[in-house]
N, C-alpha and C. Protein backbone atom coordinates (compact mmCIF):
# COMPACT_ATOMS: atom_id res chain seq x y z
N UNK A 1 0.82 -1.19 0.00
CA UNK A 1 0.00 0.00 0.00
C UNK A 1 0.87 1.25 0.00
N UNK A 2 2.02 0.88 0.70
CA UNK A 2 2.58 2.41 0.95
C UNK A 2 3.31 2.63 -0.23
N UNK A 3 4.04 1.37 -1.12
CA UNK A 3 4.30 1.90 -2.81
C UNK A 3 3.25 2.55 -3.46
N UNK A 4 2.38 1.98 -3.30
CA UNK A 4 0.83 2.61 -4.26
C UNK A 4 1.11 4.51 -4.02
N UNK A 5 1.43 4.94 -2.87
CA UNK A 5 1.02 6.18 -2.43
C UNK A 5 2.59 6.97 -2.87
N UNK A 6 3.53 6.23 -2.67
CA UNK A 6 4.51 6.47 -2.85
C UNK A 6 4.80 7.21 -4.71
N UNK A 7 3.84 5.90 -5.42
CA UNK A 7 4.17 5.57 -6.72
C UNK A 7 3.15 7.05 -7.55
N UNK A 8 1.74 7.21 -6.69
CA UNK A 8 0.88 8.52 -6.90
C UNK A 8 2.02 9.65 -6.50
N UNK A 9 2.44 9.75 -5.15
CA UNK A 9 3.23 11.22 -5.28
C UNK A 9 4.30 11.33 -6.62
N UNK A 10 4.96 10.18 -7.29
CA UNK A 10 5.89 10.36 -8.03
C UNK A 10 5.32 10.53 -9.36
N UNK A 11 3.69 10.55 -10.11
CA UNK A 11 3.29 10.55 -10.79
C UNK A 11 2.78 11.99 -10.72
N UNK A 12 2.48 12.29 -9.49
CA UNK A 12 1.88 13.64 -9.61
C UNK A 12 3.08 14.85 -9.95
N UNK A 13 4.56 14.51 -9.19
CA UNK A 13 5.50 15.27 -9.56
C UNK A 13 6.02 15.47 -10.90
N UNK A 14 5.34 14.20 -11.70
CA UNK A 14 6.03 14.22 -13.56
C UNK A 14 4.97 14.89 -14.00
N UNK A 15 3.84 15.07 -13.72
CA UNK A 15 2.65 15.40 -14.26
C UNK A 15 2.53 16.90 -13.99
N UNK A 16 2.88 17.47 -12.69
CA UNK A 16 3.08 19.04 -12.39
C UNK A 16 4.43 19.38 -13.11
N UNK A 17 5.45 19.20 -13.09
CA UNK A 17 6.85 18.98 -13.97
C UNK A 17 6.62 19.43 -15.15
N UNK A 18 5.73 18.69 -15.91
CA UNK A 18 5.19 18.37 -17.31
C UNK A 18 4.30 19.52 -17.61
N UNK A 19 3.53 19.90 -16.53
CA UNK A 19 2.27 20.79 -17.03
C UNK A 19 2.99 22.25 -16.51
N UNK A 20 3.69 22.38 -16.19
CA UNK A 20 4.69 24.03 -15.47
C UNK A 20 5.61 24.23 -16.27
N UNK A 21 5.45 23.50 -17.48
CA UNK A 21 7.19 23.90 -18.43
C UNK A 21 6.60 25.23 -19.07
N UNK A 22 6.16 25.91 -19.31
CA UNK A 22 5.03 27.52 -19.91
C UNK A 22 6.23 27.84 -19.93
N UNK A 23 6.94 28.15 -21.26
CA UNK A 23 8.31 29.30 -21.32
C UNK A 23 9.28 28.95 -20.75
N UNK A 24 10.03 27.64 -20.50
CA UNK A 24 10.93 27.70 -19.63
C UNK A 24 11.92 28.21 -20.10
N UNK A 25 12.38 28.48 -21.49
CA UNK A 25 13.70 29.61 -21.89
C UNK A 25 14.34 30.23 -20.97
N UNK A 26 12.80 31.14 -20.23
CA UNK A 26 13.30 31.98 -19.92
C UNK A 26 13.96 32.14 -18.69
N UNK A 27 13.97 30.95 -17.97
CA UNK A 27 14.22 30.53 -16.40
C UNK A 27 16.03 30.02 -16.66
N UNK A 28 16.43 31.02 -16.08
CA UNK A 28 17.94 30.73 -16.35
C UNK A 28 18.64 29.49 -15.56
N UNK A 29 19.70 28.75 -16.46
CA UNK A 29 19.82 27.55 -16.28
C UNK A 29 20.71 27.62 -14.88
N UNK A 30 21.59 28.93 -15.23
CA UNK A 30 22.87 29.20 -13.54
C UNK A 30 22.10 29.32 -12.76
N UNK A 31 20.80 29.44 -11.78
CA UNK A 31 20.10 30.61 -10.74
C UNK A 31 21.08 30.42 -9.66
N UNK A 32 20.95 31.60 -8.94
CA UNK A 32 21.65 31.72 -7.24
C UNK A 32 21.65 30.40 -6.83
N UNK A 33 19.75 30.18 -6.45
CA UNK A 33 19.21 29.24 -5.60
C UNK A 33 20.10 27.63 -6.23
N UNK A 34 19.45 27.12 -7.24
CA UNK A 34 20.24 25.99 -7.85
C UNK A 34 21.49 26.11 -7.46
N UNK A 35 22.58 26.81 -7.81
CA UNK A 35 23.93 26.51 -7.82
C UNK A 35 24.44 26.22 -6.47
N UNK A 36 23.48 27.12 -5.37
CA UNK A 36 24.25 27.14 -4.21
C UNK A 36 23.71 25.71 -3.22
N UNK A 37 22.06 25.26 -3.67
CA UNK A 37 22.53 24.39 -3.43
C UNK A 37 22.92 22.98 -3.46
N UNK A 38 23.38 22.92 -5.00
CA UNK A 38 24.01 22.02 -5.25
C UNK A 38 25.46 22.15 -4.30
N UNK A 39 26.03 23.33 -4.32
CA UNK A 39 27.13 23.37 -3.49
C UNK A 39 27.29 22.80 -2.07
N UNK A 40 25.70 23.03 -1.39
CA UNK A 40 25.51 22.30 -0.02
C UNK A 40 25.50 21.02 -0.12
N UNK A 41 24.51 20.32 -0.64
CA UNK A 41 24.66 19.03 -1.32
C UNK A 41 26.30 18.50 -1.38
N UNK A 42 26.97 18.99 -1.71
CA UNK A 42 28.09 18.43 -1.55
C UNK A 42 28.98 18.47 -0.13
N UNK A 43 28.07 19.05 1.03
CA UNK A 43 29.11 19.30 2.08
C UNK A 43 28.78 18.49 2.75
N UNK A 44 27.05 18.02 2.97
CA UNK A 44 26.22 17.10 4.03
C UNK A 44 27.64 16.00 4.55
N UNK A 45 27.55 15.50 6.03
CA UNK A 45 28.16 14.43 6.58
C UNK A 45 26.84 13.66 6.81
N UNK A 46 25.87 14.28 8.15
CA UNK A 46 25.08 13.22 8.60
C UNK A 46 23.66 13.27 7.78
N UNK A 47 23.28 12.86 8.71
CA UNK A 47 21.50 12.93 7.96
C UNK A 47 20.64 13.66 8.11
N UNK A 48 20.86 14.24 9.61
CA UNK A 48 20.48 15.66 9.97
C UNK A 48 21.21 17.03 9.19
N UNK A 49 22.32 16.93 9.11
CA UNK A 49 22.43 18.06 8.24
C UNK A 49 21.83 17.93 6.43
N UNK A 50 21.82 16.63 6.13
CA UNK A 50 21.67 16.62 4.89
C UNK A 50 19.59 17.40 4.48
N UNK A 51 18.96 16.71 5.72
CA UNK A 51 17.66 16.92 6.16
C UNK A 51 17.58 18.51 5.89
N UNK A 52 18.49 19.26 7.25
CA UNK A 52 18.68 20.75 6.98
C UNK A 52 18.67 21.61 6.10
N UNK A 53 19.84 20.62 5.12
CA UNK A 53 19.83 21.45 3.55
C UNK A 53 18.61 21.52 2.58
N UNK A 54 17.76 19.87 3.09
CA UNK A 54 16.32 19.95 2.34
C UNK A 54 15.61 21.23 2.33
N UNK A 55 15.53 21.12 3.73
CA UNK A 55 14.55 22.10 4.80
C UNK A 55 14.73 23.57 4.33
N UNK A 56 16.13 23.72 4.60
CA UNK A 56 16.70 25.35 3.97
C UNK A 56 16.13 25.48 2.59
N UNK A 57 16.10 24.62 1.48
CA UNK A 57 16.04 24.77 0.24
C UNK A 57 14.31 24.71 -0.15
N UNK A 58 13.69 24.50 0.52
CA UNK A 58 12.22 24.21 0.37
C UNK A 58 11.69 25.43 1.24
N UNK A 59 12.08 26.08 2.23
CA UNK A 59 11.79 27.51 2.76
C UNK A 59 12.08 28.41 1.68
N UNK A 60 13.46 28.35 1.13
CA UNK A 60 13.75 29.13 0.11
C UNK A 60 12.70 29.32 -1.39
N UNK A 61 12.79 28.30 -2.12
CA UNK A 61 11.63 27.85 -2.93
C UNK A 61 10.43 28.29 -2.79
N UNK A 62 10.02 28.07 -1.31
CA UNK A 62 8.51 28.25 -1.29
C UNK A 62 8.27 30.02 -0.69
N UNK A 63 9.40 30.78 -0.55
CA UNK A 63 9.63 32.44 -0.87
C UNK A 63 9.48 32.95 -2.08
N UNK A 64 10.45 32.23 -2.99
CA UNK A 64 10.55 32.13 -4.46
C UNK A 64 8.86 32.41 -5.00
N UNK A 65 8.32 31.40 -4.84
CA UNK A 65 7.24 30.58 -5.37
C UNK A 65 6.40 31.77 -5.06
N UNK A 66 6.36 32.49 -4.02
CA UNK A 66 5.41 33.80 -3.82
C UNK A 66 5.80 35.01 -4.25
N UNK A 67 6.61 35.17 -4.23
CA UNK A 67 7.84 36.15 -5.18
C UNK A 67 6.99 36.28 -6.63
N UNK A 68 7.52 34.92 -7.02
CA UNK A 68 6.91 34.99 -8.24
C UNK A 68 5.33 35.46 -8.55
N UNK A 69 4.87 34.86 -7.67
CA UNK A 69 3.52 34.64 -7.87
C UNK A 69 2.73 36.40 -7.79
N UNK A 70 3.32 36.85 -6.65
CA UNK A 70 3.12 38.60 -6.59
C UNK A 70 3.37 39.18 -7.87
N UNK A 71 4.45 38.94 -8.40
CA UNK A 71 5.02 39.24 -9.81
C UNK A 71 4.06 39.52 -10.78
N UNK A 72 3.77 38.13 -10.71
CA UNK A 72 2.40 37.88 -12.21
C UNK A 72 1.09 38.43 -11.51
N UNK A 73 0.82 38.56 -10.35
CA UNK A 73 -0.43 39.07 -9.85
C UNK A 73 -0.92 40.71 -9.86
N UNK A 74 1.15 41.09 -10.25
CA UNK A 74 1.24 42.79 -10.40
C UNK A 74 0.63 42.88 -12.14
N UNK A 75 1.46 42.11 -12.65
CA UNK A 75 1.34 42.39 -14.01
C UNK A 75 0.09 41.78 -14.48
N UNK A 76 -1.32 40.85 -14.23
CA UNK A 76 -2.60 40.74 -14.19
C UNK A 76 -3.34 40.96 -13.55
N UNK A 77 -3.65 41.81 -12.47
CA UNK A 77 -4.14 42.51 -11.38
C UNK A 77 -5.86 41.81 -11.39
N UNK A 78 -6.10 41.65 -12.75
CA UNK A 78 -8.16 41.64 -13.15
C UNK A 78 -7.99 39.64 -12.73
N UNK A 79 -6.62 39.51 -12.34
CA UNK A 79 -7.10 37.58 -12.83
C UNK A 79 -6.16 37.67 -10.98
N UNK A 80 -6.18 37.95 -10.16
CA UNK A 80 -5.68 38.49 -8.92
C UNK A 80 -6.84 36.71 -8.08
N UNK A 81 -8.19 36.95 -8.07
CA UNK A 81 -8.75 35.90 -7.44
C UNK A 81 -8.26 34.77 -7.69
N UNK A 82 -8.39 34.72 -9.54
CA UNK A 82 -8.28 33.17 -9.88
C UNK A 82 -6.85 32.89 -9.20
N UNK A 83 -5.74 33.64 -9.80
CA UNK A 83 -4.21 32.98 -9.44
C UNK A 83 -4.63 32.69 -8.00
N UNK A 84 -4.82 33.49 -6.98
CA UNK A 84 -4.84 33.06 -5.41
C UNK A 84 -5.48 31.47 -5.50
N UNK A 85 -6.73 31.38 -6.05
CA UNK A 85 -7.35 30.05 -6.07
C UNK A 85 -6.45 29.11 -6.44
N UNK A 86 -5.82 28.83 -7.48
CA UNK A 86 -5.48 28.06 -8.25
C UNK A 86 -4.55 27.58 -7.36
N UNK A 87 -3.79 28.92 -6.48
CA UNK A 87 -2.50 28.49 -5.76
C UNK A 87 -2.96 27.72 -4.40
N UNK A 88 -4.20 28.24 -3.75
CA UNK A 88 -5.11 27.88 -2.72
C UNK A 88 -5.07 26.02 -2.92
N UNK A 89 -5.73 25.81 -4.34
CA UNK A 89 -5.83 24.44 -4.40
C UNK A 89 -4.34 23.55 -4.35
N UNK A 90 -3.46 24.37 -5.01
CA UNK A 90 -2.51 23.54 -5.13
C UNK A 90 -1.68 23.05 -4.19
N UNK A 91 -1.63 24.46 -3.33
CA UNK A 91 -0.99 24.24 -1.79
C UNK A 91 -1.84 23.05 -0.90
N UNK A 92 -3.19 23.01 -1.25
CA UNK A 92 -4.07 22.31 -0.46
C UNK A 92 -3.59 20.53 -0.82
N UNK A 93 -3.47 20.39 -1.98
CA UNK A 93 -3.19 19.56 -3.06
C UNK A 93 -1.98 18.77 -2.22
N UNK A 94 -0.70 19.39 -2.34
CA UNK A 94 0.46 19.33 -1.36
C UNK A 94 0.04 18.86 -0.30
N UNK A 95 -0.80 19.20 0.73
CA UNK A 95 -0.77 19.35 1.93
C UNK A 95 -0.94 18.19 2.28
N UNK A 96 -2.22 17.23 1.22
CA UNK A 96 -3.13 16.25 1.27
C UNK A 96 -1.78 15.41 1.41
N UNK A 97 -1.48 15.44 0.00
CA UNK A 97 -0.14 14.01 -0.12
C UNK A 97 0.34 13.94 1.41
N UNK A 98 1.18 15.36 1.61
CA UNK A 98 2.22 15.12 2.60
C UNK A 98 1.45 14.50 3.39
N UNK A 99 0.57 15.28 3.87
CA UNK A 99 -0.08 14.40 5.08
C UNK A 99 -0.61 12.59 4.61
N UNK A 100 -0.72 11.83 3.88
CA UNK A 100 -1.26 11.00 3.11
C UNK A 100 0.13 10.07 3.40
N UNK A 101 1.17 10.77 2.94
CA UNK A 101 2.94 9.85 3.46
C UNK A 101 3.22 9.80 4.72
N UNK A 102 2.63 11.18 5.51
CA UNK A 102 2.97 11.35 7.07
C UNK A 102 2.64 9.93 7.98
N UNK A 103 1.24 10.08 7.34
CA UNK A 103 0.30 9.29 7.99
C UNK A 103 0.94 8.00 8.21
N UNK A 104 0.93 7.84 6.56
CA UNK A 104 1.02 5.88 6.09
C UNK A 104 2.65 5.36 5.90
N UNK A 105 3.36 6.78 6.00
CA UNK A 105 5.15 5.97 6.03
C UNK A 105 4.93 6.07 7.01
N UNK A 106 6.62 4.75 7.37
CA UNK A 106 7.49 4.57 8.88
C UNK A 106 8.51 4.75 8.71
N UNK A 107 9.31 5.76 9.07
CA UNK A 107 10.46 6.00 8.18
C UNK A 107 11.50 5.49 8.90
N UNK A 108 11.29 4.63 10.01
CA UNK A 108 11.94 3.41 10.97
C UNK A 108 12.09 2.36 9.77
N UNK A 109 11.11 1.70 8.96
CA UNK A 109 10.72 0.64 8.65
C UNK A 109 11.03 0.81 7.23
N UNK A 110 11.19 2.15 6.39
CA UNK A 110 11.74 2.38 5.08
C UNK A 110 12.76 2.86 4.91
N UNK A 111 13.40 3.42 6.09
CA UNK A 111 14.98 3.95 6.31
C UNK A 111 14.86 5.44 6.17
N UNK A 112 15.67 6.24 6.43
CA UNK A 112 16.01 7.78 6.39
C UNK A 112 16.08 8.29 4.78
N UNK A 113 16.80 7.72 3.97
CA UNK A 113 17.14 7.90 2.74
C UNK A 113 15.59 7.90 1.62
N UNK A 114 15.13 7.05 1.67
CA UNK A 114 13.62 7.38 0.76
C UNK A 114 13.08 8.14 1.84
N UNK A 115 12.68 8.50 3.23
CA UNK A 115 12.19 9.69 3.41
C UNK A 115 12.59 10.70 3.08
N UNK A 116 14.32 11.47 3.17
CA UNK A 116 14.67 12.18 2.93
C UNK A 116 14.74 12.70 1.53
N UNK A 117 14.52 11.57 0.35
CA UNK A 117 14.44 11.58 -1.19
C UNK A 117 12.86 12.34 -1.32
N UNK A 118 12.05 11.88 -0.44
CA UNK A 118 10.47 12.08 -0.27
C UNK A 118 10.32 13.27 0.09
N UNK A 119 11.21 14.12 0.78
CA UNK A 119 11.63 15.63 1.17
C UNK A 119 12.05 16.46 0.28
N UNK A 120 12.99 15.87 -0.66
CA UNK A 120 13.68 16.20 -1.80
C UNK A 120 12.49 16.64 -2.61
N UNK A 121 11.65 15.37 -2.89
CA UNK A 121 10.85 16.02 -4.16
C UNK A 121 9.54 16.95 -3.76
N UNK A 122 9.48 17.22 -2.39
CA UNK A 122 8.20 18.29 -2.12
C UNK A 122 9.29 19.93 -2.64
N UNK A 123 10.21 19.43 -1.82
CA UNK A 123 11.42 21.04 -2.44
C UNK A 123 11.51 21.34 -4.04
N UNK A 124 10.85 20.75 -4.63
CA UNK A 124 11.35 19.89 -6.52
C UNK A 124 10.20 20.52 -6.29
N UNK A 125 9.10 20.47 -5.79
CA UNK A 125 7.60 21.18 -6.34
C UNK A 125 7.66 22.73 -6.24
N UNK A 126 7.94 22.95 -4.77
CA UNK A 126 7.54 24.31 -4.64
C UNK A 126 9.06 25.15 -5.70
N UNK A 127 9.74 24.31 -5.97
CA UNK A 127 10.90 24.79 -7.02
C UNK A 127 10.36 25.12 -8.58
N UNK A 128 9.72 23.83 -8.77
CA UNK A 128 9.09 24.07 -9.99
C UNK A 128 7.48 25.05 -10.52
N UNK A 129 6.65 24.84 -9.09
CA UNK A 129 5.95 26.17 -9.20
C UNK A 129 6.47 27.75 -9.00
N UNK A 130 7.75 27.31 -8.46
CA UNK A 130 8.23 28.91 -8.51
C UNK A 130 8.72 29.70 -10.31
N UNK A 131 9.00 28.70 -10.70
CA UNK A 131 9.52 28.72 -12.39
C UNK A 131 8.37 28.80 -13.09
N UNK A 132 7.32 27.80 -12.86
CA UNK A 132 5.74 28.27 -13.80
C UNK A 132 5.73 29.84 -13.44
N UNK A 133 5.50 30.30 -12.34
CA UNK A 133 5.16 31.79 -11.89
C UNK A 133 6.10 32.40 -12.97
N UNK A 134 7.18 32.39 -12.95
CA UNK A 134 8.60 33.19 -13.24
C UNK A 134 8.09 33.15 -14.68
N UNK A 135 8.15 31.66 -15.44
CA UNK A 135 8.19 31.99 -16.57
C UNK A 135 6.67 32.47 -17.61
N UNK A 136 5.60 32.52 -16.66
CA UNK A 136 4.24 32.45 -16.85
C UNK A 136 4.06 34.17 -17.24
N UNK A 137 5.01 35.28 -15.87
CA UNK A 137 4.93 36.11 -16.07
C UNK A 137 6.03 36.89 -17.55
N UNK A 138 7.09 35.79 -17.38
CA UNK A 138 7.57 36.72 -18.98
C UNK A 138 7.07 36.29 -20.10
N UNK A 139 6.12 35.41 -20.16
CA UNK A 139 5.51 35.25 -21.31
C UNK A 139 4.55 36.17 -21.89
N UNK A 140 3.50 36.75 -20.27
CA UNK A 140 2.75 37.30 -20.51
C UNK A 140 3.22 38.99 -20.64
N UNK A 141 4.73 39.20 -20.04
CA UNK A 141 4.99 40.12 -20.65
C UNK A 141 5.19 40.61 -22.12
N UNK A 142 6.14 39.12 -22.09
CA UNK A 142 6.66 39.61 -24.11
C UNK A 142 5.77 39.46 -25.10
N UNK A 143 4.58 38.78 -24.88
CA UNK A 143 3.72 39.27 -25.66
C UNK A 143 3.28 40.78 -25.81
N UNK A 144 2.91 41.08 -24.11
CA UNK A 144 2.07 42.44 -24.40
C UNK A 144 3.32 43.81 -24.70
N UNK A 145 4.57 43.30 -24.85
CA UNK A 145 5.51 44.64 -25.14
C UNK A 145 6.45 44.54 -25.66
N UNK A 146 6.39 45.17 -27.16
CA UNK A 146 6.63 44.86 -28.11
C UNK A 146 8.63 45.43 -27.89
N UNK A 147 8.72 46.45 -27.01
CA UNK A 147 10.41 46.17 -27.00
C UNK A 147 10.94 45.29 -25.82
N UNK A 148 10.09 44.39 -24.91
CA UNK A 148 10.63 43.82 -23.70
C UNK A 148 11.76 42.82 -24.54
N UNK A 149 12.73 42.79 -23.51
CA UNK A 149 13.68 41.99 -23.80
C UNK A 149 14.13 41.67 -22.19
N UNK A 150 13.97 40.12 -22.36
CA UNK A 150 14.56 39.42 -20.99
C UNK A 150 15.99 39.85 -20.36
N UNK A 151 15.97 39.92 -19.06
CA UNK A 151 17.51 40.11 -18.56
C UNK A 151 17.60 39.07 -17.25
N UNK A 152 18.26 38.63 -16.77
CA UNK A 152 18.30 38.05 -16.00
C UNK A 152 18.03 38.85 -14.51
N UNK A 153 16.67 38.38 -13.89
CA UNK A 153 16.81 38.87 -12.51
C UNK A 153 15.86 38.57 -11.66
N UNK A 154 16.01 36.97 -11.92
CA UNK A 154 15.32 36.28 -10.92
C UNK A 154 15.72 36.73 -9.36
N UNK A 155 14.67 37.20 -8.56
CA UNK A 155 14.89 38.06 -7.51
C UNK A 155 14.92 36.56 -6.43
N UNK A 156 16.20 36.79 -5.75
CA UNK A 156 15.91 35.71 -4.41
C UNK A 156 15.35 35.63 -3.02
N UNK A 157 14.65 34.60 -3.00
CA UNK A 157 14.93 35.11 -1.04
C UNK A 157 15.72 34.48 -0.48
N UNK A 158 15.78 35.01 0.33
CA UNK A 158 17.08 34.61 1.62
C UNK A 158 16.40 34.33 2.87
């Protein structure tokens, strides 16, 4: 049973993955966030720190992810409800799974490593809805202006 649930969160992550690519051009391949922490990623010793770096990187992301989202909510102000909704459900969406793995893993009984992989890919979501936002809004820019030209300045949080 707990593959079954396991095997849905990993279907839902190819399927949000899949449906958030809107413009990705424009989402630069170096960002701050990515590079640095791949750099942590390489320092982890135990499992608690490796956990940490999840943790840090999924706070970060999910700043990002509103960042963005303000962004596109400046530049469509009349579609202001729907985006909140859409994000309302999706966060809700999230919440369900996690709680759905909380519940039904033992992470005694499956080891630290697929939980911590299972951590990995909630940080992989709120990463990749931060990039739909990002690239959702320069799309809807360069259409509506006819001299916009992209520069790099994906804004971070810290």
């Amino acid at each position: 049973m707990k593959k079954i649930y396991l095997a849905l969160f990993a279907l839902q992550l190819v399927l949000s993955t899949y449906s958030q690519g809107i413009n990705s051009q424009y989402f630069p391949k170096d960002n701050i966030i990515d590079t640095q922490y791949l750099c942590d990623m390489q320092k982890w010793i135990t499992n608690s720190e490796w956990q940490e770096i999840i943790v840090k990187y999924r706070r970060i992301w999910k700043s990002q992810m509103y960042l963005e989202m303000d962004r596109l909510i400046n530049l469509i102000p009349d579609q202001v409800e729907d985006i909140k909704l859409y994000q309302k459900d999706w966060e809700k969406n999230l919440y369900n799974t996690e709680e759905l793995v909380q519940i039904n893993v033992d992470q005694n009984k499956v080891g630290r490593q697929p939980y911590f992989d299972w951590l990995s890919s909630i940080t992989e979501l709120y990463r990749q809805r931060s990039i739909y936002y990002f690239c959702l809004y320069y799309t809807i820019k360069e259409q509506s202006d006819d001299s916009f030209q992209y520069h790099d300045n994906l804004e971070l949080a810290r």
